[in-house]
N, C-alpha and C. Protein backbone atom coordinates (compact mmCIF):
# COMPACT_ATOMS: atom_id res chain seq x y z
N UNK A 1 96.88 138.52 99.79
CA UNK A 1 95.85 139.53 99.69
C UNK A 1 94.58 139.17 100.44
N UNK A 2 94.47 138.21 100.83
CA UNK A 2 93.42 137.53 102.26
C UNK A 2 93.37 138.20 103.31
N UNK A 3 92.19 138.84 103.55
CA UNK A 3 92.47 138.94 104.86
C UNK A 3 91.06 137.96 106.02
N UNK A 4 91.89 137.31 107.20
CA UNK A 4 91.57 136.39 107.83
C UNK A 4 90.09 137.41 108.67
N UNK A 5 89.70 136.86 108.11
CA UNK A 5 88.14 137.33 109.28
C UNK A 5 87.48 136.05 110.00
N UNK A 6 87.36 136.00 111.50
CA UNK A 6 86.58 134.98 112.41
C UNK A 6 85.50 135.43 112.77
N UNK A 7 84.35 134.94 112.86
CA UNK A 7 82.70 135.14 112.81
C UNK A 7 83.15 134.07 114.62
N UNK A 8 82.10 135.05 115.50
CA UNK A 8 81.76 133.99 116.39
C UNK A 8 80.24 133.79 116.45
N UNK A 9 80.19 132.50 116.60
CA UNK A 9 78.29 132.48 117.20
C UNK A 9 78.16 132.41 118.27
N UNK A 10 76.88 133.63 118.90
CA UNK A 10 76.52 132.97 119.82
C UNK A 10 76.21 131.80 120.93
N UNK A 11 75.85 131.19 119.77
CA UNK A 11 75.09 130.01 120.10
C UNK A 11 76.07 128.92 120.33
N UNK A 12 77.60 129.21 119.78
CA UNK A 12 78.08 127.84 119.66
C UNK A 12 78.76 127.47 120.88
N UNK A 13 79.39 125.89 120.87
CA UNK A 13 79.86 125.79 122.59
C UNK A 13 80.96 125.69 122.80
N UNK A 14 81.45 126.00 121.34
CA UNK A 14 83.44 126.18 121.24
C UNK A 14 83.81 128.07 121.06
N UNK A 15 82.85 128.76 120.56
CA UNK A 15 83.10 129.94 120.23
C UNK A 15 82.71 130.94 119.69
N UNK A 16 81.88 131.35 121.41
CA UNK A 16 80.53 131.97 121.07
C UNK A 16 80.33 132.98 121.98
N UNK A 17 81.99 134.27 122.03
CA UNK A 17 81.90 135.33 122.44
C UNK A 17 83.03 136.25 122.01
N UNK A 18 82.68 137.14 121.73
CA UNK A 18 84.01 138.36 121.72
C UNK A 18 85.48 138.15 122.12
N UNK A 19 85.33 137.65 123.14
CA UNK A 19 86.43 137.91 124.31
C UNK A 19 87.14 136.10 123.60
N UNK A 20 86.53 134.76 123.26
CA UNK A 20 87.25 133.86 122.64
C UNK A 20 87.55 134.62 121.26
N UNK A 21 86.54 135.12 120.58
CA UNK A 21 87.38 135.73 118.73
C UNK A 21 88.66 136.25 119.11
N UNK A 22 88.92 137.37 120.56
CA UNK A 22 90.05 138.14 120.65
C UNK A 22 90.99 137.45 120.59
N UNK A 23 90.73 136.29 121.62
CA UNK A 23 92.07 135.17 121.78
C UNK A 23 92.74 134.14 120.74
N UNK A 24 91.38 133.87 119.96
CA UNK A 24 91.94 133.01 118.66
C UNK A 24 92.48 134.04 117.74
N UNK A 25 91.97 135.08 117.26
CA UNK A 25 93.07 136.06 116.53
C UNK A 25 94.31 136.61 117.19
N UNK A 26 94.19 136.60 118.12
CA UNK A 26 95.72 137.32 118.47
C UNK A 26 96.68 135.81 118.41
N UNK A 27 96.00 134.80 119.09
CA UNK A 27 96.90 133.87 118.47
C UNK A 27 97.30 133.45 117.87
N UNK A 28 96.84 133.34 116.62
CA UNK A 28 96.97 133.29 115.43
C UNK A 28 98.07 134.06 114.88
N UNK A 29 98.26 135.23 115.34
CA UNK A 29 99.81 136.15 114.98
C UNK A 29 99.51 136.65 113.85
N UNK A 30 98.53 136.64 113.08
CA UNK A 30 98.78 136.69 111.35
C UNK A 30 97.99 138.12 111.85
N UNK A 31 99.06 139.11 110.85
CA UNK A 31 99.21 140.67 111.24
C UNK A 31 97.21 141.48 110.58
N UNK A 32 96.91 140.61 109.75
CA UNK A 32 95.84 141.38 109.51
C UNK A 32 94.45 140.13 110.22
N UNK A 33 94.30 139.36 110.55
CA UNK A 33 93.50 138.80 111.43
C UNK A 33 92.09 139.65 111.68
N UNK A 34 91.23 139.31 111.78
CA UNK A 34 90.04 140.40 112.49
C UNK A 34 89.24 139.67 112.92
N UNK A 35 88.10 140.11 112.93
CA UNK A 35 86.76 139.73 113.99
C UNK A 35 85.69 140.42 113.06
N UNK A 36 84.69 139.03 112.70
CA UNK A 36 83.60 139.77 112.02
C UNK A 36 82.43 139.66 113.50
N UNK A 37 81.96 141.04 113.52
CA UNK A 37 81.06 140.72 114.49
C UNK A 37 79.30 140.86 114.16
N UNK A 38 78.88 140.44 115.43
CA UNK A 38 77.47 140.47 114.72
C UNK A 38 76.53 140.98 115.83
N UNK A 39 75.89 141.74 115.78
CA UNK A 39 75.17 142.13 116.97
C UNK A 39 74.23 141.07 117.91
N UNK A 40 73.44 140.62 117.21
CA UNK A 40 72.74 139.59 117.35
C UNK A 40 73.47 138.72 117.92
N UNK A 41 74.95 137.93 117.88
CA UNK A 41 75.88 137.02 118.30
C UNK A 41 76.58 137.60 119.53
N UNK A 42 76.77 138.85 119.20
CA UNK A 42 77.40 139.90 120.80
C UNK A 42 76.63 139.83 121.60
N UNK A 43 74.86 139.42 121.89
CA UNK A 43 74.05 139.34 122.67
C UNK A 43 73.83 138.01 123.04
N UNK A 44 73.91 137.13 122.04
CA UNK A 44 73.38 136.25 122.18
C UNK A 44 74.18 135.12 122.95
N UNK A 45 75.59 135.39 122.51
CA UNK A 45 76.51 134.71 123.44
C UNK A 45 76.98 135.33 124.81
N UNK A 46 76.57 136.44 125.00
CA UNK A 46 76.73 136.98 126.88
C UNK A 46 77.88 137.97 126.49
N UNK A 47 78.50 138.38 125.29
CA UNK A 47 79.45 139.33 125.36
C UNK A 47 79.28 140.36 125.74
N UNK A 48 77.68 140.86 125.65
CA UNK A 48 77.36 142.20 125.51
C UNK A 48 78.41 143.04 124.66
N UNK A 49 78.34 144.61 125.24
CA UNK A 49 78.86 145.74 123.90
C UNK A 49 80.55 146.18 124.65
N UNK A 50 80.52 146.32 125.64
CA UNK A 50 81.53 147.08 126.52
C UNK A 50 82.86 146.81 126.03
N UNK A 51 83.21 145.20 125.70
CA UNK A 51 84.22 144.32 125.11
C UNK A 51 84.37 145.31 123.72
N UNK A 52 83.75 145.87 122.87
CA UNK A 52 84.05 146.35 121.54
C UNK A 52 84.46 147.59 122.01
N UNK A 53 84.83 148.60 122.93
CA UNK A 53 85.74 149.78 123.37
C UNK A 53 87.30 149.03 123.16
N UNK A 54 87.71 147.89 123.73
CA UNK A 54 88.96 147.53 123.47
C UNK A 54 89.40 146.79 122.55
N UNK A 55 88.63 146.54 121.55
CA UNK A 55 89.45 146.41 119.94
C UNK A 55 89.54 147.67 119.08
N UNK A 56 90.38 147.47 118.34
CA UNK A 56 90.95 148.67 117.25
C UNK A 56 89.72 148.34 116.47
N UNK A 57 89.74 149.84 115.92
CA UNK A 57 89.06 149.62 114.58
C UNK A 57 88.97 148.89 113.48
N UNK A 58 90.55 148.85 113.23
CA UNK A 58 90.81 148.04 111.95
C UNK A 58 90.76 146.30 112.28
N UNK A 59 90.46 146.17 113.93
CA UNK A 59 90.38 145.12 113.73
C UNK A 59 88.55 144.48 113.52
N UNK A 60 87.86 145.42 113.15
CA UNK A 60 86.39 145.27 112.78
C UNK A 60 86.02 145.63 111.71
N UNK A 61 86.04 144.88 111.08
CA UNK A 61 86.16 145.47 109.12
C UNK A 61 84.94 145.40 108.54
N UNK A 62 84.10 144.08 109.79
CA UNK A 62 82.74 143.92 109.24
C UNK A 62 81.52 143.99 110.13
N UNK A 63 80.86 144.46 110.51
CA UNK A 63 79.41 144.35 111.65
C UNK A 63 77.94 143.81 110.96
N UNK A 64 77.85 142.44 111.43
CA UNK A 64 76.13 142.37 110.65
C UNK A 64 75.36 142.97 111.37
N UNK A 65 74.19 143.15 111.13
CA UNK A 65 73.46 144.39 111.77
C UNK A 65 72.31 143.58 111.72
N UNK A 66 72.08 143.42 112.86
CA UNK A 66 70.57 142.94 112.95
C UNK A 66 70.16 143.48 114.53
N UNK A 67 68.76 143.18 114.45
CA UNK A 67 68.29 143.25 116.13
C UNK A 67 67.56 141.79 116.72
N UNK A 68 67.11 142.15 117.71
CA UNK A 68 66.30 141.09 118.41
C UNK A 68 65.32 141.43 119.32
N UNK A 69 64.18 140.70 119.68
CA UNK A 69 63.27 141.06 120.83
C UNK A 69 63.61 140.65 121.86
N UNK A 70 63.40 141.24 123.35
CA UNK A 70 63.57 141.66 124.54
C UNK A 70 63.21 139.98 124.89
N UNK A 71 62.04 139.54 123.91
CA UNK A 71 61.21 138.27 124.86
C UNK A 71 61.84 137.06 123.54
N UNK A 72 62.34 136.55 123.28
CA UNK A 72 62.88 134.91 124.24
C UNK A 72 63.76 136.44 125.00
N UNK A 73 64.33 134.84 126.09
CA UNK A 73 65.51 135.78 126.65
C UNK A 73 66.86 135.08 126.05
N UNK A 74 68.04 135.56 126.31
CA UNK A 74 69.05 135.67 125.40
C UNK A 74 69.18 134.08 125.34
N UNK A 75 69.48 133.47 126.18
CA UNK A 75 70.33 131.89 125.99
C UNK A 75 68.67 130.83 125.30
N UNK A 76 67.58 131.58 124.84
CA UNK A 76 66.46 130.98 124.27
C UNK A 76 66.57 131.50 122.53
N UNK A 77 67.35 132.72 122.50
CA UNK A 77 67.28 133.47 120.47
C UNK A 77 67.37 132.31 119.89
N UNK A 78 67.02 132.24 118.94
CA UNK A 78 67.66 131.52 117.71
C UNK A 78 67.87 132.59 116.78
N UNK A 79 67.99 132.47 115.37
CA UNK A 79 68.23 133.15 114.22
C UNK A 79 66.88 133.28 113.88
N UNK A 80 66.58 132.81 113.80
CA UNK A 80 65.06 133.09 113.46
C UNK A 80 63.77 134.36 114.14
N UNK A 81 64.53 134.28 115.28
CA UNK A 81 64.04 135.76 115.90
C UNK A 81 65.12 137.31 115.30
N UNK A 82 65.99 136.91 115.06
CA UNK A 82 66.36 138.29 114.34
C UNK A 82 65.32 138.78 113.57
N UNK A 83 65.50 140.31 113.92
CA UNK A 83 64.60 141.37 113.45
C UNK A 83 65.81 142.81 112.60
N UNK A 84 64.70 143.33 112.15
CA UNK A 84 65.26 144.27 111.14
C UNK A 84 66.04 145.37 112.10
N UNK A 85 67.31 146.12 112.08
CA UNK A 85 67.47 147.11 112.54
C UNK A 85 66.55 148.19 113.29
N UNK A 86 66.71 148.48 114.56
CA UNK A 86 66.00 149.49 114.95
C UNK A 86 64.13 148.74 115.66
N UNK A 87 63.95 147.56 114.96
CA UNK A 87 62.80 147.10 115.63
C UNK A 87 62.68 146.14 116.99
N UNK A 88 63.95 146.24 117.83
CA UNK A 88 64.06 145.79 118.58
C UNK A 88 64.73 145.98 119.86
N UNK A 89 65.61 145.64 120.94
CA UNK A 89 66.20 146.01 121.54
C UNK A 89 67.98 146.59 121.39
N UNK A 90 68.10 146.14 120.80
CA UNK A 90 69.67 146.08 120.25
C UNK A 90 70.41 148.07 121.07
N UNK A 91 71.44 148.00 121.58
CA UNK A 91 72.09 149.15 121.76
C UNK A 91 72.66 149.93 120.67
N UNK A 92 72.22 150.60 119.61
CA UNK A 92 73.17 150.79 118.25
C UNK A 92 73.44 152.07 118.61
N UNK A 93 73.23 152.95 119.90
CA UNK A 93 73.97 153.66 119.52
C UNK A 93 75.26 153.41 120.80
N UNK A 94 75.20 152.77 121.46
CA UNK A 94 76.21 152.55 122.22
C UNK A 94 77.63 151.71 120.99
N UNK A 95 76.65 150.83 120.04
CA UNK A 95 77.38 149.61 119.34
C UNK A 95 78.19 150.57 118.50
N UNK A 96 77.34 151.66 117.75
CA UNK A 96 78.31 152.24 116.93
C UNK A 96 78.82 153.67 117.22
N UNK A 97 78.21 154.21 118.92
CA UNK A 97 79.83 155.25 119.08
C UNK A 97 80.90 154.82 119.42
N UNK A 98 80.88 153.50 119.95
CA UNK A 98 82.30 152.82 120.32
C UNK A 98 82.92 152.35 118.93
N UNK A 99 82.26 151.87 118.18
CA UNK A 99 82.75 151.91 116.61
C UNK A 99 84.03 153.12 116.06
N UNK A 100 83.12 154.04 115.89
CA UNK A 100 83.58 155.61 115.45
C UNK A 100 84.85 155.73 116.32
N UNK A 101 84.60 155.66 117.83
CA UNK A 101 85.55 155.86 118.57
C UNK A 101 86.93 155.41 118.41
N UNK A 102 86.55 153.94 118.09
CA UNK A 102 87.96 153.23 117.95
C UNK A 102 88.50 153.30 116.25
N UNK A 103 87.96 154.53 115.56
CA UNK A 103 88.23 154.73 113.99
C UNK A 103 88.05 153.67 113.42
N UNK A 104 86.93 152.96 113.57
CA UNK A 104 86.01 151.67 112.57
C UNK A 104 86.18 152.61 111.82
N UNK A 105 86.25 151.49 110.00
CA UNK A 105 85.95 151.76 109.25
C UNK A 105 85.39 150.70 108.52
N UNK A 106 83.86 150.54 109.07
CA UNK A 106 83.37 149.42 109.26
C UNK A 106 81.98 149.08 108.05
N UNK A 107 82.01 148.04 107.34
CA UNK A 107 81.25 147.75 106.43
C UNK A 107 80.11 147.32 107.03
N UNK A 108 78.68 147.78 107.39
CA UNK A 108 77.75 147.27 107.46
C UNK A 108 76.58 146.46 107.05
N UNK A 109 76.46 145.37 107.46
CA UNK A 109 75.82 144.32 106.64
C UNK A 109 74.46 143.80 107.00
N UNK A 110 73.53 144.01 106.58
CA UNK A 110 72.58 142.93 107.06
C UNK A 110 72.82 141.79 107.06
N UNK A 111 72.11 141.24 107.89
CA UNK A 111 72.03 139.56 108.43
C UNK A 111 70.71 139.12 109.19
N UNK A 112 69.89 138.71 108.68
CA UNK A 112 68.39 138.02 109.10
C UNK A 112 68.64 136.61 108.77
N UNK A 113 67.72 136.01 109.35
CA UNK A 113 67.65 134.53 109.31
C UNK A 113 66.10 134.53 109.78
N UNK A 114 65.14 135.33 109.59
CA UNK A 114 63.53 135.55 110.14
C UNK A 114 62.84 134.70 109.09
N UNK A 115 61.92 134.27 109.12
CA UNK A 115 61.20 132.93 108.05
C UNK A 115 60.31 134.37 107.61
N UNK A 116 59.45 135.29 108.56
CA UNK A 116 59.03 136.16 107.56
C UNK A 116 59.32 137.23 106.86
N UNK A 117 60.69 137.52 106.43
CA UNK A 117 61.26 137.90 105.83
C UNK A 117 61.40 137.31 104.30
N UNK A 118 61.75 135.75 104.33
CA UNK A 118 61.83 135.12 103.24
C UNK A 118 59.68 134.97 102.82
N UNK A 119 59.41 135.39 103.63
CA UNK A 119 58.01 135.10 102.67
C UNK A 119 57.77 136.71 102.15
N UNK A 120 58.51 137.37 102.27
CA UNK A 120 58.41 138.56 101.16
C UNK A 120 58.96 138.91 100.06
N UNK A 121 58.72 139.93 98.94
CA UNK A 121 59.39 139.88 98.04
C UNK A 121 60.72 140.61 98.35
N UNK A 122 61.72 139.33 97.73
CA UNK A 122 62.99 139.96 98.03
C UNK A 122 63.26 141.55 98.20
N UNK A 123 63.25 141.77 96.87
CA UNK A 123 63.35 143.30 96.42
C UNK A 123 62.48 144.33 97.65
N UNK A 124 61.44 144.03 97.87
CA UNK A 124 61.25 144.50 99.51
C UNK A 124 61.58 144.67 100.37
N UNK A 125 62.02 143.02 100.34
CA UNK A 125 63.12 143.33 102.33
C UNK A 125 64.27 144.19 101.95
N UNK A 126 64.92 143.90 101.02
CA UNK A 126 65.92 144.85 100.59
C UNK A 126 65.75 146.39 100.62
N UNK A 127 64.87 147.24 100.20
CA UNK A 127 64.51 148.46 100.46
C UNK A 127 64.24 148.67 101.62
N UNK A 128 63.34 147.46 102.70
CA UNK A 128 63.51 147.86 104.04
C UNK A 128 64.30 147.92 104.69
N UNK A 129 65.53 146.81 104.35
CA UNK A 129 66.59 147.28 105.17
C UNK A 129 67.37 148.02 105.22
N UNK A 130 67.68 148.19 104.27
CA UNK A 130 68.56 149.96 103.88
C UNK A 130 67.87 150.67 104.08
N UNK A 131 66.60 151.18 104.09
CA UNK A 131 66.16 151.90 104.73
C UNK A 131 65.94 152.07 106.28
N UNK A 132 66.08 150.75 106.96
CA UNK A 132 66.02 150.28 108.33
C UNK A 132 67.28 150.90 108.79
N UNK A 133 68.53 150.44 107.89
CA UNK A 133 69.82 150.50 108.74
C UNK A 133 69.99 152.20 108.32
N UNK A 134 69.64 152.84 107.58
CA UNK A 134 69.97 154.01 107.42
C UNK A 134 69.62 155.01 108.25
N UNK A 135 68.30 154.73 108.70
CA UNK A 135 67.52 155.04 110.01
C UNK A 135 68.01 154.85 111.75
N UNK A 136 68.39 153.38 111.24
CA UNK A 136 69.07 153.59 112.93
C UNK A 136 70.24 153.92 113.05
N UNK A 137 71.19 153.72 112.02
CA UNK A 137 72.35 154.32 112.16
C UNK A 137 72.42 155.85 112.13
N UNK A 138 71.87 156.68 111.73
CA UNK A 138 71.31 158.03 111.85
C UNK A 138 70.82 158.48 113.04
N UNK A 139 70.09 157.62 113.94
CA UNK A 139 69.62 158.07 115.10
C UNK A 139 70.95 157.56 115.84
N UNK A 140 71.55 156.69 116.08
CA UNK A 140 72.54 155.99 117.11
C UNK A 140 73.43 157.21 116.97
N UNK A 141 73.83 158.05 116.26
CA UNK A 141 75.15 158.91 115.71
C UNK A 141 74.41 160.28 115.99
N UNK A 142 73.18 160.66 116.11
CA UNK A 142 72.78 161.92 115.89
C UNK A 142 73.38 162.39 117.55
């Protein structure tokens, strides 16, 4: 009743793009396999978006949703520059008509790692982000 989900990072120097998650899951053979992806990690490791037209839907079960600013430039992000949905550069509506397209039926998640985030009250960032992601996902689809 597992099902195998692989996270890539950006950042990392074994496996830190789209196009390696594709290859370690398909190798893997195991029929439900997927790819958790992350926006922030699709940029940050050079995948860009174009690569997510040729996976299935079902093989994207999960998307963290974050953004980033334009300034570091990509091979400078850390986690710590993630920003809230919609306050940054991020493509969401390119990220999620190719979603729809390929019949995602895709759980959306926040994912920050911003230091001023944790200096707010939880229960805050939480209303902002659902309210953040509800917002941009609304505009990306309109």
């Amino acid at each position: 009743g597992v099902m195998p989900m692989l996270e890539f990072w950006g950042s990392s120097k074994t496996l830190s793009t789209l196009s390696e998650a594709l290859f370690i899951t398909s190798a893997a053979k195991h029929p439900k396999a997927t790819i958790l992806c992350d926006i922030y990690h699709l940029h940050r490791g050079g995948s860009g978006y174009d690569g997510l037209a040729l996976v299935a839907g079902s093989a994207l079960p999960v998307l963290h949703m974050n953004d980033f600013p334009a300034d570091p430039p990509r091979e400078k992000l850390e986690d710590k520059h993630r920003l809230m949905p919609g306050d940054g550069i991020a493509p969401f509506g390119q990220i999620l008509k190719t979603l729809v397209a390929n019949g995602a039926r895709t759980a959306l998640s926040l994912e920050l790692f911003n230091n001023d985030y944790w200096k707010m009250d939880a229960a805050e960032v939480l209303k902002m982000g659902i309210e953040k992601m509800k917002t941009t996902v609304a505009k990306a689809l309109a």
